[in-house]
N, C-alpha and C. Protein backbone atom coordinates (compact mmCIF):
# COMPACT_ATOMS: atom_id res chain seq x y z
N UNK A 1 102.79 108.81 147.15
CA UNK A 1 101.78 109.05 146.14
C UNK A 1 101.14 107.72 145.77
N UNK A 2 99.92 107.76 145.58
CA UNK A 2 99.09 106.74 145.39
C UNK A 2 98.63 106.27 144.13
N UNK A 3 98.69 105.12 143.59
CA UNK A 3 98.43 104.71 142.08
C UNK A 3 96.80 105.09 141.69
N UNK A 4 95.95 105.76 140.74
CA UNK A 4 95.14 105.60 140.66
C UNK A 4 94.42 104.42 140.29
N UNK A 5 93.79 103.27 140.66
CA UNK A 5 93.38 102.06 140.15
C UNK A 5 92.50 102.44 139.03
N UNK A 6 91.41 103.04 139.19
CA UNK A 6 90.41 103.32 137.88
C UNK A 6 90.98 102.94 136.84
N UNK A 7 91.89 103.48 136.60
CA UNK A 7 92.79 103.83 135.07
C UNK A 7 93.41 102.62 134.84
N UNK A 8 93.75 101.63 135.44
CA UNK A 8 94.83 100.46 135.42
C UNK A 8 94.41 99.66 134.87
N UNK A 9 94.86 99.53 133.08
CA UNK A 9 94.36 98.80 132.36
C UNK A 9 95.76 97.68 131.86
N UNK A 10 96.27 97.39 132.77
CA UNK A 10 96.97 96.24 132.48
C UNK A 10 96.54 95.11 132.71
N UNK A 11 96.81 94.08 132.40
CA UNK A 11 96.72 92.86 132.39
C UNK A 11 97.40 91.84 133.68
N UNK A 12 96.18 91.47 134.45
CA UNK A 12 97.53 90.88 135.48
C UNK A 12 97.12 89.13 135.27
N UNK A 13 98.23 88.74 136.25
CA UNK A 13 97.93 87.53 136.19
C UNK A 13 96.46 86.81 136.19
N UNK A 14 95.74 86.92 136.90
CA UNK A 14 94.29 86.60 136.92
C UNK A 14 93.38 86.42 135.81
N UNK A 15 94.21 87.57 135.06
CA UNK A 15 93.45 87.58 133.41
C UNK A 15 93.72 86.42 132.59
N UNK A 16 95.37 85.96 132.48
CA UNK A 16 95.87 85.42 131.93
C UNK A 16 95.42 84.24 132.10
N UNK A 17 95.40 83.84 133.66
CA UNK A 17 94.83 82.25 134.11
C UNK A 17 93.09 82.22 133.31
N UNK A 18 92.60 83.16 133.77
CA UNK A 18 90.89 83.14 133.14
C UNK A 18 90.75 82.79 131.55
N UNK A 19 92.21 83.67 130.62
CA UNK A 19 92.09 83.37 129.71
C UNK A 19 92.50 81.70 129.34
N UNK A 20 93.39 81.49 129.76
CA UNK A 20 94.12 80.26 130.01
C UNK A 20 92.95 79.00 130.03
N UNK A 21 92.31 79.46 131.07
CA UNK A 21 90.64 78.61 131.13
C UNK A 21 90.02 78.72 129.98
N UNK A 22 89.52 79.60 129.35
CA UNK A 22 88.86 79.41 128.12
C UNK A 22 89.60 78.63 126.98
N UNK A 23 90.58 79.13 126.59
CA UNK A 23 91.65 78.62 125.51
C UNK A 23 91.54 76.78 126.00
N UNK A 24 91.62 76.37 127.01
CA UNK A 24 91.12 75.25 127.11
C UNK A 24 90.09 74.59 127.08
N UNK A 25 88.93 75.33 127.50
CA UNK A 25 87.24 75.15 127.16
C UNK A 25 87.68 74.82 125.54
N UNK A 26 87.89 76.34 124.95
CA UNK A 26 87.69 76.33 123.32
C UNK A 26 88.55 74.78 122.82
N UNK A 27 89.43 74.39 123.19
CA UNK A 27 89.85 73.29 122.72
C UNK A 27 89.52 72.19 122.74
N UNK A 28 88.77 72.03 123.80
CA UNK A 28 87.72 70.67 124.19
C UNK A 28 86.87 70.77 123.60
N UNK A 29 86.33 71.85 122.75
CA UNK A 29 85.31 72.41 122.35
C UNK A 29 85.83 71.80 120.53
N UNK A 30 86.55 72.54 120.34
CA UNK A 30 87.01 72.29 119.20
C UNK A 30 87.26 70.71 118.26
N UNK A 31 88.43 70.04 118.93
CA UNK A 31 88.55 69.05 119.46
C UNK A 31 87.70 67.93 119.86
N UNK A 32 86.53 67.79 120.18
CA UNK A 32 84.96 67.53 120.10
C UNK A 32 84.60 66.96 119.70
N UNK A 33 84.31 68.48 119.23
CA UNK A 33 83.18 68.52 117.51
C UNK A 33 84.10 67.95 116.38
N UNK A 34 85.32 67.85 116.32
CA UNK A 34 86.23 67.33 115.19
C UNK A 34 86.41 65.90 115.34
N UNK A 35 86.22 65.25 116.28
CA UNK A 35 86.44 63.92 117.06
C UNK A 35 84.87 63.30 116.29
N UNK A 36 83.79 64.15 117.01
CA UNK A 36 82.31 63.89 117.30
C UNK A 36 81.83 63.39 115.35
N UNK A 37 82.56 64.57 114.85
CA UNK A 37 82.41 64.16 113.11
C UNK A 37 82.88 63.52 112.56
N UNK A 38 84.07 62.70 112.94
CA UNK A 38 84.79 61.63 112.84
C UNK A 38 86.09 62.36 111.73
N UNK A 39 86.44 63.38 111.89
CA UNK A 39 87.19 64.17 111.36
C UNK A 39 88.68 63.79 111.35
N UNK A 40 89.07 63.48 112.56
CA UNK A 40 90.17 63.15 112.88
C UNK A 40 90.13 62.15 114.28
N UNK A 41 91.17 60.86 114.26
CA UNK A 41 90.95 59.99 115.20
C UNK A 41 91.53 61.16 116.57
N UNK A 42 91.07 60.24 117.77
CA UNK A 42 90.68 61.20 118.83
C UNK A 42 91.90 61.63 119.68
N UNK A 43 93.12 60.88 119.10
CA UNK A 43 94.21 61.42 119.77
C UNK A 43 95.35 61.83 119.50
N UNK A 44 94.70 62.13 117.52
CA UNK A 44 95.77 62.63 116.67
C UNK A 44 96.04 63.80 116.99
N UNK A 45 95.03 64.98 117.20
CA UNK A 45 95.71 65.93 117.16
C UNK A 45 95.70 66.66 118.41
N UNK A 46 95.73 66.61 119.50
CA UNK A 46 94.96 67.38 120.69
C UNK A 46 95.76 68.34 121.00
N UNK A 47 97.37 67.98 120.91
CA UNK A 47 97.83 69.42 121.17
C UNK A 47 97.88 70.74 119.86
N UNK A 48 97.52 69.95 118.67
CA UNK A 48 97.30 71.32 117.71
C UNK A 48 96.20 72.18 118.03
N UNK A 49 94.62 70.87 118.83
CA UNK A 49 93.99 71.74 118.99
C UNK A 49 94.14 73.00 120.62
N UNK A 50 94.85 72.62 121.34
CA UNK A 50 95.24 73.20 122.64
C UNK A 50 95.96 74.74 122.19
N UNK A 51 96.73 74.48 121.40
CA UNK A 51 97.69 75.74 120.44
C UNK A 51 96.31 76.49 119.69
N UNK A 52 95.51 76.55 119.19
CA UNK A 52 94.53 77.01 118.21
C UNK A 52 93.84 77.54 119.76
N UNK A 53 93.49 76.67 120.79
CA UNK A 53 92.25 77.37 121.52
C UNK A 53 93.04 78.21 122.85
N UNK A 54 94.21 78.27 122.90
CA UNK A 54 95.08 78.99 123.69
C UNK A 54 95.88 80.44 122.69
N UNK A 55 96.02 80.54 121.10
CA UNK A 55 96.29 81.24 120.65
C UNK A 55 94.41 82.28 120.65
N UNK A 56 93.41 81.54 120.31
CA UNK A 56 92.22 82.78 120.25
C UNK A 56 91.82 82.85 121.43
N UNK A 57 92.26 82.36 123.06
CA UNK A 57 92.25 82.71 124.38
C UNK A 57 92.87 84.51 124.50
N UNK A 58 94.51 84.29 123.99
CA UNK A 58 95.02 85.16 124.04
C UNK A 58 94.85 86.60 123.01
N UNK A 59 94.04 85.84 122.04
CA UNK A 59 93.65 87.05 121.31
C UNK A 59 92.57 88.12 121.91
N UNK A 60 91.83 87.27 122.06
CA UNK A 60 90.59 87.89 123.10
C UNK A 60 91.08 88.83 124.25
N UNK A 61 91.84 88.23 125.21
CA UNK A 61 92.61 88.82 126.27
C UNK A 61 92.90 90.19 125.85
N UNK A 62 93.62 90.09 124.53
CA UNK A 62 93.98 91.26 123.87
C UNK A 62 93.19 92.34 123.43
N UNK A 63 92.46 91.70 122.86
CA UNK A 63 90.83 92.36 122.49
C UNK A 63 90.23 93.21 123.43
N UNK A 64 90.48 92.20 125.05
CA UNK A 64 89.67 93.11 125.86
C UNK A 64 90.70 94.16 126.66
N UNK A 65 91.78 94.42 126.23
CA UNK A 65 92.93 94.85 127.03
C UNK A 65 92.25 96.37 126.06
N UNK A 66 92.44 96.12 124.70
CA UNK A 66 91.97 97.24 123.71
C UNK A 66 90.88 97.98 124.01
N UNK A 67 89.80 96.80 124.38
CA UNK A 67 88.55 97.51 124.17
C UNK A 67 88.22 98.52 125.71
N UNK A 68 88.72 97.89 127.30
CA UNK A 68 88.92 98.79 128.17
C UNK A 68 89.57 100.11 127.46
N UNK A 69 90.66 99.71 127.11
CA UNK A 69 91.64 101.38 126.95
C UNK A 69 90.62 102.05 126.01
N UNK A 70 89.90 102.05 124.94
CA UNK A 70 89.45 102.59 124.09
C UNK A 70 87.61 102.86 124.69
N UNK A 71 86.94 101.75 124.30
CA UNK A 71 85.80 101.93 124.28
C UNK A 71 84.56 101.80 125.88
N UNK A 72 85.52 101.47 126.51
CA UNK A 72 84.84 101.44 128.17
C UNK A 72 84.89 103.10 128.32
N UNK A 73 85.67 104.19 128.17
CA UNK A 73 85.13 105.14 128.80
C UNK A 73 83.93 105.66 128.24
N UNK A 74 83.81 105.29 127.01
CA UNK A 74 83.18 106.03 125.71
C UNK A 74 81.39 105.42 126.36
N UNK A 75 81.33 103.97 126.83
CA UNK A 75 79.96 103.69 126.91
C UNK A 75 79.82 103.25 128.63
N UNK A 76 80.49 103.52 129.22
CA UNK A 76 80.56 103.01 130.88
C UNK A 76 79.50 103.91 131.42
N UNK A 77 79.07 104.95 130.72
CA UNK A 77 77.58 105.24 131.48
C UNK A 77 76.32 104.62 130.95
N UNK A 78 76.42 104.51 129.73
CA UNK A 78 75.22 103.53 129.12
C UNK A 78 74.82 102.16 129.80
N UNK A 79 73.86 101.60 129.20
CA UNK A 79 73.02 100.43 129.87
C UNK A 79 73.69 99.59 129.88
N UNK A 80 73.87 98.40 130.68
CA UNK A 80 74.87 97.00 130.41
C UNK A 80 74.52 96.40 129.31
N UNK A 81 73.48 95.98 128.59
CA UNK A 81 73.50 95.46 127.21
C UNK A 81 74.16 96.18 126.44
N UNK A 82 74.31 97.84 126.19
CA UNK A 82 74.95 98.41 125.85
C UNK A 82 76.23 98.38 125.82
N UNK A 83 76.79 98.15 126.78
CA UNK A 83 78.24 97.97 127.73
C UNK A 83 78.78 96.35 126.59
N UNK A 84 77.72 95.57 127.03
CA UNK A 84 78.56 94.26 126.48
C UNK A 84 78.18 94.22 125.39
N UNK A 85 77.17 94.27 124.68
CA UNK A 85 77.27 94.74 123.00
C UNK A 85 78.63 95.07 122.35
N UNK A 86 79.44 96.21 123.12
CA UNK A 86 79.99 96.81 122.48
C UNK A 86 81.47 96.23 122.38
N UNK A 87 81.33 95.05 123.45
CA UNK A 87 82.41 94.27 123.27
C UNK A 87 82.50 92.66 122.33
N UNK A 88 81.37 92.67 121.62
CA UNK A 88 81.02 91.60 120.44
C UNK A 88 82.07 91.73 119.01
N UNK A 89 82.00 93.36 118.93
CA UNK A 89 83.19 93.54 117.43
C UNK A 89 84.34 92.94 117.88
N UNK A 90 84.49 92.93 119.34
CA UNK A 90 85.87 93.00 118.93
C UNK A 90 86.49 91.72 119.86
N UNK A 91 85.28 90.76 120.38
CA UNK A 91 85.62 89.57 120.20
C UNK A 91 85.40 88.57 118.76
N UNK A 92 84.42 89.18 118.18
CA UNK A 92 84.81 88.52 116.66
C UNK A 92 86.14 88.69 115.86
N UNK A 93 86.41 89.60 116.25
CA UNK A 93 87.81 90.36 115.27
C UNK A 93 89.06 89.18 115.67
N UNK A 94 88.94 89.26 117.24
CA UNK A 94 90.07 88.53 117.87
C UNK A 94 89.79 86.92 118.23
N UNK A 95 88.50 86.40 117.84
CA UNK A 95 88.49 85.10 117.63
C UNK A 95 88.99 84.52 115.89
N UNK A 96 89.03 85.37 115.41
CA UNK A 96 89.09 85.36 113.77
C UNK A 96 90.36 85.25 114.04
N UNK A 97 91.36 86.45 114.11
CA UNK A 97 92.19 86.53 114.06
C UNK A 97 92.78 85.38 114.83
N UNK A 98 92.65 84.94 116.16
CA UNK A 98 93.49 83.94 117.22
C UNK A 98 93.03 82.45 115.91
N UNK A 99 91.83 82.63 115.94
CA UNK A 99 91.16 80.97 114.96
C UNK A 99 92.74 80.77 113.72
N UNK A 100 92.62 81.71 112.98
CA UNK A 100 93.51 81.62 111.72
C UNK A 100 94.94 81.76 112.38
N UNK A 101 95.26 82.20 113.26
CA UNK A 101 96.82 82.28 113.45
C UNK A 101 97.13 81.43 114.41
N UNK A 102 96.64 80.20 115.16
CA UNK A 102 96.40 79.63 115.59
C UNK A 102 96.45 77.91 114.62
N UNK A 103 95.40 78.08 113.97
CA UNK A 103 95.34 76.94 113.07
C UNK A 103 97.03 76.86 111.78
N UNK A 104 96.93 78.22 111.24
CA UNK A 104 98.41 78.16 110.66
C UNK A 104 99.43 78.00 111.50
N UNK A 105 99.99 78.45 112.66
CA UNK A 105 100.86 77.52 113.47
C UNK A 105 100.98 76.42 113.97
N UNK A 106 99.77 75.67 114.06
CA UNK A 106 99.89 74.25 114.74
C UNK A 106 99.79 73.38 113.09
N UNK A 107 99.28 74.00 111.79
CA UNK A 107 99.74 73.46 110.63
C UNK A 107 101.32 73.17 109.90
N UNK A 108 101.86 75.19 110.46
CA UNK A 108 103.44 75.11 110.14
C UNK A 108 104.12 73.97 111.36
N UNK A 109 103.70 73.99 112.43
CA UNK A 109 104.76 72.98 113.48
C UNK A 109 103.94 71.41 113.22
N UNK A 110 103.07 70.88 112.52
CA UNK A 110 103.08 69.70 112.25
C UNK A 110 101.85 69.52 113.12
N UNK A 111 101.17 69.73 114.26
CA UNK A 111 100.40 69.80 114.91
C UNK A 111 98.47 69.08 113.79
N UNK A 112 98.35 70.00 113.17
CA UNK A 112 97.18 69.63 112.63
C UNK A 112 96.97 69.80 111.21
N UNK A 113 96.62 69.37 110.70
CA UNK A 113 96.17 69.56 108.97
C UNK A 113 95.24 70.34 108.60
N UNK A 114 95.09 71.25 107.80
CA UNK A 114 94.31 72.32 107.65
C UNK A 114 94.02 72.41 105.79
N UNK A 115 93.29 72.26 105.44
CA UNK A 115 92.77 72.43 103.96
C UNK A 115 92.39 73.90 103.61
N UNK A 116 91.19 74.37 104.47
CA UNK A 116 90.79 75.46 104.15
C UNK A 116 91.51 76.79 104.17
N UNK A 117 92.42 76.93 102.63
CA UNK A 117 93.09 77.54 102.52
C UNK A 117 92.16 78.70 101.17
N UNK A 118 92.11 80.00 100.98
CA UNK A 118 91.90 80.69 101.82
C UNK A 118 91.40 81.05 103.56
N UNK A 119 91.88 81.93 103.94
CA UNK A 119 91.16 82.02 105.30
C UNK A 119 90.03 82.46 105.53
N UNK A 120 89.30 83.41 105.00
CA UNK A 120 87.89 83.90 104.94
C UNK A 120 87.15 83.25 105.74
N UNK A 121 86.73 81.69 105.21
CA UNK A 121 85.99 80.56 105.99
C UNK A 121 85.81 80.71 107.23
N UNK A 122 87.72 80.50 107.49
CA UNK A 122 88.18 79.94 108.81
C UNK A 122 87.68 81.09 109.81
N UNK A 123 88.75 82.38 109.61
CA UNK A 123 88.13 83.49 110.03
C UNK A 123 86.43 84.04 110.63
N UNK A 124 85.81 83.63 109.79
CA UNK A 124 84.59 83.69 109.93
C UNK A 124 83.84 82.47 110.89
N UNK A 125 84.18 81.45 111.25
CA UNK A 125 84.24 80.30 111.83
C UNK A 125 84.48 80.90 113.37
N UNK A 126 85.45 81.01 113.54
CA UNK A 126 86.49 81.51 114.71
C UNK A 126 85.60 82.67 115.16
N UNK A 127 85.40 83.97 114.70
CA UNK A 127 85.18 84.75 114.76
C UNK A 127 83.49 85.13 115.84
N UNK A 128 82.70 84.08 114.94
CA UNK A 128 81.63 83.86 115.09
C UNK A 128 81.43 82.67 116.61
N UNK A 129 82.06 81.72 116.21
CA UNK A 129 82.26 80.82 117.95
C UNK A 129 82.60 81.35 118.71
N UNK A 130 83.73 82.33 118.98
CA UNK A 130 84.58 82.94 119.84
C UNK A 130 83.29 83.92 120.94
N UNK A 131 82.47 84.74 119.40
CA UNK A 131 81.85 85.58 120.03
C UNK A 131 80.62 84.98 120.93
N UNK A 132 80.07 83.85 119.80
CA UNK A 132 79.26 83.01 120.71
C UNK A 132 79.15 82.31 121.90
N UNK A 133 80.40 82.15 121.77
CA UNK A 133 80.72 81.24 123.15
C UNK A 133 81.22 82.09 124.68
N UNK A 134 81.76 83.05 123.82
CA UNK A 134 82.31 84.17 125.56
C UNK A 134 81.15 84.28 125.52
N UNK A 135 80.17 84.83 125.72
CA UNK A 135 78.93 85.19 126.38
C UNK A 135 78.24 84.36 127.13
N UNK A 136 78.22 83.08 127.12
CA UNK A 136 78.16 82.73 128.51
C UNK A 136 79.38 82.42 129.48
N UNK A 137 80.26 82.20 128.58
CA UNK A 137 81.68 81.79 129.35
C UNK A 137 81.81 83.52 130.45
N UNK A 138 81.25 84.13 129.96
CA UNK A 138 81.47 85.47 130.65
C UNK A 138 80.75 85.35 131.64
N UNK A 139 79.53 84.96 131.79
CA UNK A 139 78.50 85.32 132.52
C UNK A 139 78.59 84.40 133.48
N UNK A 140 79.25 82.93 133.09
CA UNK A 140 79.85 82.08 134.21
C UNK A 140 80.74 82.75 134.97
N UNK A 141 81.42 83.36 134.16
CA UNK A 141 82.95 83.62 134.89
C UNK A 141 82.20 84.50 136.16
N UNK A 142 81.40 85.27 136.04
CA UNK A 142 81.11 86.77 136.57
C UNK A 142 80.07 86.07 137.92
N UNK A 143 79.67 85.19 137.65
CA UNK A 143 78.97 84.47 138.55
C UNK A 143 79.79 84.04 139.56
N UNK A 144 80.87 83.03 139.02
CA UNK A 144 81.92 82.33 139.77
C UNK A 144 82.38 83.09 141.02
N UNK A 145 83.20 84.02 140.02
CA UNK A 145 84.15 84.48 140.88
C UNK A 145 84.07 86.13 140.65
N UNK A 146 83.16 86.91 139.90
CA UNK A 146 82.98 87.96 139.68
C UNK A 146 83.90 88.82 139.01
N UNK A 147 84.84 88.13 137.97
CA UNK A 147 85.35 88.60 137.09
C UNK A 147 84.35 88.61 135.28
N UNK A 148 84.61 89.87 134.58
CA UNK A 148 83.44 89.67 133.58
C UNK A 148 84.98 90.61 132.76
């Protein structure tokens, strides 16, 4: 008996490495712009920021693990703007979420210093880059090597 592939919404390695790639983009990214503002000297914190852009890597991952099982059957006949639209909620949700749980762990393990306590800010920060930034990181990827 034969596995149906259609349906096979697990996660394989390939994903993980792709995500793995971004979570490192986002940290160079991060990391940067925190350097670039003179925020923090340039080699204080790099692995807090590696932990922050590898925790909203994996959120995303997650995000899109969700949004196949749920919302790909629902719009997979609609238009591709349609199609990737519909995956914007819920890379904001999971850049928010990875941004803040991310930044509070590399704060609790000593990694980086964090002020902006409420999270709201942060959340909204995260949320908003995450979404901004996969969209071309996607469209590279899909180019590359034809993963989207």
């Amino acid at each position: 008996m034969t596995a149906d592939k259609s349906h096979n919404h697990g996660i394989g390695l390939a994903q993980v490495l792709q995500a793995t790639l971004f979570g490192l983009c986002l940290s160079g990214i991060l990391a940067g712009s925190n350097i670039l503002y003179g925020n923090v000297p340039w080699s204080a914190h790099i692995m807090g920021y590696v932990l922050v852009g590898l925790s909203i890597s994996m959120f995303v991952l997650g995000s899109d693990h969700v949004w196949r099982s749920t919302m790909k059957p629902m719009v997979l006949s609609s238009r591709p703007s349609v199609v990737y639209s519909s995956r914007l909620p819920f890379w904001y949700i999971a850049g928010g979420m990875g941004y803040v749980v991310g930044l509070l762990l590399a704060k609790k393990i000593g990694l980086l210093t964090v002020f902006d306590i409420p999270v709201k800010s942060l959340f909204t920060f995260g949320g908003l880059w995450v979404m901004l930034l996969n969209v071309p990181y996607r469209k590279l990827m899909n180019s590359l090597v034809g993963v989207a």
